[in-house]
Protein backbone atom coordinates (compact mmCIF):
# COMPACT_ATOMS: atom_id res chain seq x y z
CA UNK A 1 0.00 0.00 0.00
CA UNK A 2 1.47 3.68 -0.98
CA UNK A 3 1.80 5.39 2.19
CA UNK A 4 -0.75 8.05 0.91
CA UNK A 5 -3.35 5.79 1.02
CA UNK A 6 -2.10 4.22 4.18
CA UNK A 7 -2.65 7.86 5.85
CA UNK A 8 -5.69 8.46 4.36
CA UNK A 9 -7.34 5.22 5.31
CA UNK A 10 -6.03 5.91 8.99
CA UNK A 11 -7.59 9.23 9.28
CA UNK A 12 -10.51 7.36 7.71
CA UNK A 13 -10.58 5.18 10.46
CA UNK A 14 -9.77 7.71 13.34
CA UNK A 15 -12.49 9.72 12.43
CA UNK A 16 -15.10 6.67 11.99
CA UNK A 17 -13.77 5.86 15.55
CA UNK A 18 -14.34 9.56 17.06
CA UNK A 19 -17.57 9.91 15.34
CA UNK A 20 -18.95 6.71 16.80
CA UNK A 21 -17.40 7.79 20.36
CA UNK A 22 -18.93 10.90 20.41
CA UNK A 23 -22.47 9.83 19.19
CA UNK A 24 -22.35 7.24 21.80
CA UNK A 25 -24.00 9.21 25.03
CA UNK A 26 -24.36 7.72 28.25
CA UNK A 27 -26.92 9.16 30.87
CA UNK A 28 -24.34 10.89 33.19
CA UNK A 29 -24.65 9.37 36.85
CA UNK A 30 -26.38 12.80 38.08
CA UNK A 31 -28.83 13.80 35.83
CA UNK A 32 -29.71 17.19 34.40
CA UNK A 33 -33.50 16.26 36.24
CA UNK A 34 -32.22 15.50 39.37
CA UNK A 35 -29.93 18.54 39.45
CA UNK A 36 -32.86 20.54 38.55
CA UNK A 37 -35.20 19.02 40.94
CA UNK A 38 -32.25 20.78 43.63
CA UNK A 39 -32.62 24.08 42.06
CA UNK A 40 -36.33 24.21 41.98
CA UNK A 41 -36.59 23.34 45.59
CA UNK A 42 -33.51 25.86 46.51
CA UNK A 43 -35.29 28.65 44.32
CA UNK A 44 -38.84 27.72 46.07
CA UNK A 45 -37.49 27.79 49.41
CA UNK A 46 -36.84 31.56 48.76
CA UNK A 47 -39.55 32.06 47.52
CA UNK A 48 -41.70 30.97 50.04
CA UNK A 49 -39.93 32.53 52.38
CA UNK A 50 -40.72 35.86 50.37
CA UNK A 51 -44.59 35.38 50.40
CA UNK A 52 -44.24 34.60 54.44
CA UNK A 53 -44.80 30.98 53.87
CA UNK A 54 -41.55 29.41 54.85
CA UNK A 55 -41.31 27.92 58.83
CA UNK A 56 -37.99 30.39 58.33
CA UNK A 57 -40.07 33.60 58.39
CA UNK A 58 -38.20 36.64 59.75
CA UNK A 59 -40.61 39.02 58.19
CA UNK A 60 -37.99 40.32 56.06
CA UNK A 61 -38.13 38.30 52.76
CA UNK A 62 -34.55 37.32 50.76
CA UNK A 63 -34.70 38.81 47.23
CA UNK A 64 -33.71 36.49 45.11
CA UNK A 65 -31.63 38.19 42.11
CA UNK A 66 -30.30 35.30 40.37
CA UNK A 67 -31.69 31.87 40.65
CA UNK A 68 -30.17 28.12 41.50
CA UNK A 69 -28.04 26.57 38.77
CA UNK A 70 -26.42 23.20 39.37
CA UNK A 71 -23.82 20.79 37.95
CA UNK A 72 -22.46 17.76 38.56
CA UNK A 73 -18.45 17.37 38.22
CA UNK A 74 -17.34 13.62 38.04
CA UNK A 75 -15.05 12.64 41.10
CA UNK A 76 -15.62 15.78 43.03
CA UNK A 77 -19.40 16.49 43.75
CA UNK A 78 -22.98 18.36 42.75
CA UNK A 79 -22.56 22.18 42.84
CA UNK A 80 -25.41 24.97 43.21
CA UNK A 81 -24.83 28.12 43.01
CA UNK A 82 -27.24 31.40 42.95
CA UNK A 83 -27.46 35.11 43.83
CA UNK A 84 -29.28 36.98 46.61
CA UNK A 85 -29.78 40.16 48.51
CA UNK A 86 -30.50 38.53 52.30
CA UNK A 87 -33.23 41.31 52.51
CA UNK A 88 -35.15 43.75 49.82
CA UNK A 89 -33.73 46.86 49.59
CA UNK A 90 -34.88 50.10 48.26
CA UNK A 91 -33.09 51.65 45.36
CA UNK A 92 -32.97 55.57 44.70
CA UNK A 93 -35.58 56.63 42.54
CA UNK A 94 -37.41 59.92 41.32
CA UNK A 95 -39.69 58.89 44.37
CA UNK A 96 -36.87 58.58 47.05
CA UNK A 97 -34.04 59.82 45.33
CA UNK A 98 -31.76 60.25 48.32
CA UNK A 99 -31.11 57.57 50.58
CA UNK A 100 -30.45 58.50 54.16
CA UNK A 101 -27.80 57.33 56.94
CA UNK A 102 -30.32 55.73 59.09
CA UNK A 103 -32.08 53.95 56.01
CA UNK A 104 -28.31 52.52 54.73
CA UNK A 105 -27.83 51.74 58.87
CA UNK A 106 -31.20 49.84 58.88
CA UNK A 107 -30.48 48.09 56.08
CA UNK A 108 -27.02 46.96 57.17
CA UNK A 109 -28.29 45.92 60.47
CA UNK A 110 -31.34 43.95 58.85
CA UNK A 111 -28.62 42.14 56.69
CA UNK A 112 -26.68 41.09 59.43
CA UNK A 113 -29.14 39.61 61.46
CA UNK A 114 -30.80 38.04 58.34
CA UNK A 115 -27.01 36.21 57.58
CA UNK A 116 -28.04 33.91 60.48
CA UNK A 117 -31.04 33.08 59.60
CA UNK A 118 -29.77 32.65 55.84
CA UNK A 119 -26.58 29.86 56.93
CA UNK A 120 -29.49 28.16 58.77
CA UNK A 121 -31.16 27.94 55.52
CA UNK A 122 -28.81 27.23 53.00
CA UNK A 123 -27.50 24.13 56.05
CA UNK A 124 -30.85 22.77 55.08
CA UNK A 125 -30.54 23.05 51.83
CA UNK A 126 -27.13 21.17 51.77
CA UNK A 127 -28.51 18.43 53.52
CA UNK A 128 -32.05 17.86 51.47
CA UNK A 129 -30.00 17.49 48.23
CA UNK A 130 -27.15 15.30 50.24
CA UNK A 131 -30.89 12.63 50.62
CA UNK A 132 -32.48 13.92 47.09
CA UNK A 133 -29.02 13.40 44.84
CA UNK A 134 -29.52 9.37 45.04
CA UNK A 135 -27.44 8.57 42.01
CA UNK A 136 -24.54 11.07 43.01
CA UNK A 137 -21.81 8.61 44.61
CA UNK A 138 -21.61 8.75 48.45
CA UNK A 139 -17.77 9.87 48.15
CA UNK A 140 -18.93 12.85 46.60
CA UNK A 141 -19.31 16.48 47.81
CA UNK A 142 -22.52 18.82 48.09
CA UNK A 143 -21.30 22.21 47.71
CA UNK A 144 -23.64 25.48 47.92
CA UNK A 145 -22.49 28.88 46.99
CA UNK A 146 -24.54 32.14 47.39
CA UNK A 147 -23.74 35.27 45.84
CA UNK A 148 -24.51 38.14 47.76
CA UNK A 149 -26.06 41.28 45.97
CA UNK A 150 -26.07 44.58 46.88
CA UNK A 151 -26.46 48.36 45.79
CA UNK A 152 -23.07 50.22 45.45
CA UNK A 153 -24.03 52.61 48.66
CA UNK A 154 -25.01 49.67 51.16
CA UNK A 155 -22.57 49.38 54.12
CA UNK A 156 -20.84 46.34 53.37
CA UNK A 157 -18.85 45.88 56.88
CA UNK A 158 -18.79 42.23 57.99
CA UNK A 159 -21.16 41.30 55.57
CA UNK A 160 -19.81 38.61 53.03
CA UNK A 161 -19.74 38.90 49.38
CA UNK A 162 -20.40 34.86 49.04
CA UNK A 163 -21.04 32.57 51.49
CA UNK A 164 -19.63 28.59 50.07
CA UNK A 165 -20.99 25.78 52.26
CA UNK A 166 -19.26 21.49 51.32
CA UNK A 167 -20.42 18.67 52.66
CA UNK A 168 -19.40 14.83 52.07
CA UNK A 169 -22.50 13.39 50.93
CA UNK A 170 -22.03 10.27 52.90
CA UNK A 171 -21.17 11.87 56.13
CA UNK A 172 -24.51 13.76 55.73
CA UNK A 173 -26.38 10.50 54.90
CA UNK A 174 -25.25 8.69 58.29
CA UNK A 175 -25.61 11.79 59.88
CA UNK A 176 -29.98 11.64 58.83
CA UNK A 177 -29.48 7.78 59.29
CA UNK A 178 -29.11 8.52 63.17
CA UNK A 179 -31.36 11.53 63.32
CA UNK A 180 -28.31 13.51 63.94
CA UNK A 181 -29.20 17.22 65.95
CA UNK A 182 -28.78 20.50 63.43
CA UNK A 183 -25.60 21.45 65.26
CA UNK A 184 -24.24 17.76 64.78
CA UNK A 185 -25.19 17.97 60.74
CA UNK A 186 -23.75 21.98 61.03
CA UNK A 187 -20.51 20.42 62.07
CA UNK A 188 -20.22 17.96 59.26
CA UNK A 189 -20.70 21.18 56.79
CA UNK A 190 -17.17 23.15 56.09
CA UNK A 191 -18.63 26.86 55.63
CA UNK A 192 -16.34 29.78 53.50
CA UNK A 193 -17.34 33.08 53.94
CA UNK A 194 -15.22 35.73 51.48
């Protein structure tokens, strides 16, 4: 064979081989559905809690600015991230069109007490997809990360920008298994504030 041919008819058959790799799909081990069964139940629970119907209710709903997205990354874990302000704010407008000290104080201090409620929360959260994720393998991490909005002239002291909360999904799953306490499944949950 003339070593033209003998590339050509190898390129042939690499390409044959690709072709047939790629059009082979397999069903990844965490679906798309159950990764957006997470995010509709992360985006509801803020929701909820908006309308006053969440057994969270602080009277000072989240507003929700961006909502859950999750993937799934082989060997490492399911990951959800979304965007919030942890309570409504009002912007300047042709209405209010200066916003005073003692509004940007309140709104600080309603933030602040709201980021306790909110790691409460999101603990939950961490947990009910650690028991809902049944496919994802038990070696695997849950990890949450929440984006915190807000307006350029908030006070921003010791108030986080994003909050990241991991979990191994198998410690969380013995952890249900024995009916473990919230501070016992709190402990199991490495939280990153930056």
């Amino acid at each position: 064979m003339k070593p033209l041919a003998l590339i050509t008819l190898t390129a042939a058959l690499t390409t044959i081989a690709t072709a047939a790799t790629l059009g082979a799909s397999t069903e990844p081990v965490v679906s798309l559905s159950a990764l957006r069964t997470v995010e509709t139940f992360t985006n509801e629970k803020f929701a909820t809690e908006t309308i006053g119907l969440s057994r969270n209710v602080s009277g000072d709903p989240w507003d929700l600015v961006g909502t859950a997205r999750g993937t799934w990354l082989p060997s490492y874990g399911a990951i959800f991230t979304f965007e919030l302000s942890l309570v409504t704010v009002t912007p300047p407008s042709p209405f209010h069109p200066v916003i005073s000290k003692e509004e940007i104080k309140s709104d600080h201090d309603r933030k602040v007490a709201k980021l306790v409620v909110f790691k409460d929360t999101m603990r939950d959260l961490v947990v009910r997809a650690a028991t809902s994720l049944t496919t994802l393998p038990s070696d695997e991490s849950i990890i949450f990360e929440a984006y915190f909005f807000s307006f350029s002239f908030e006070d921003r002291n010791h108030l986080p920008r994003r909050l990241t909360m991991t979990a191994n999904r198998q410690k969380l799953l013995d952890a249900v298994a024995r009916k473990a306490t919230p501070a016992e499944l709190a402990a199991l949950i490495e939280e990153r504030e930056e």
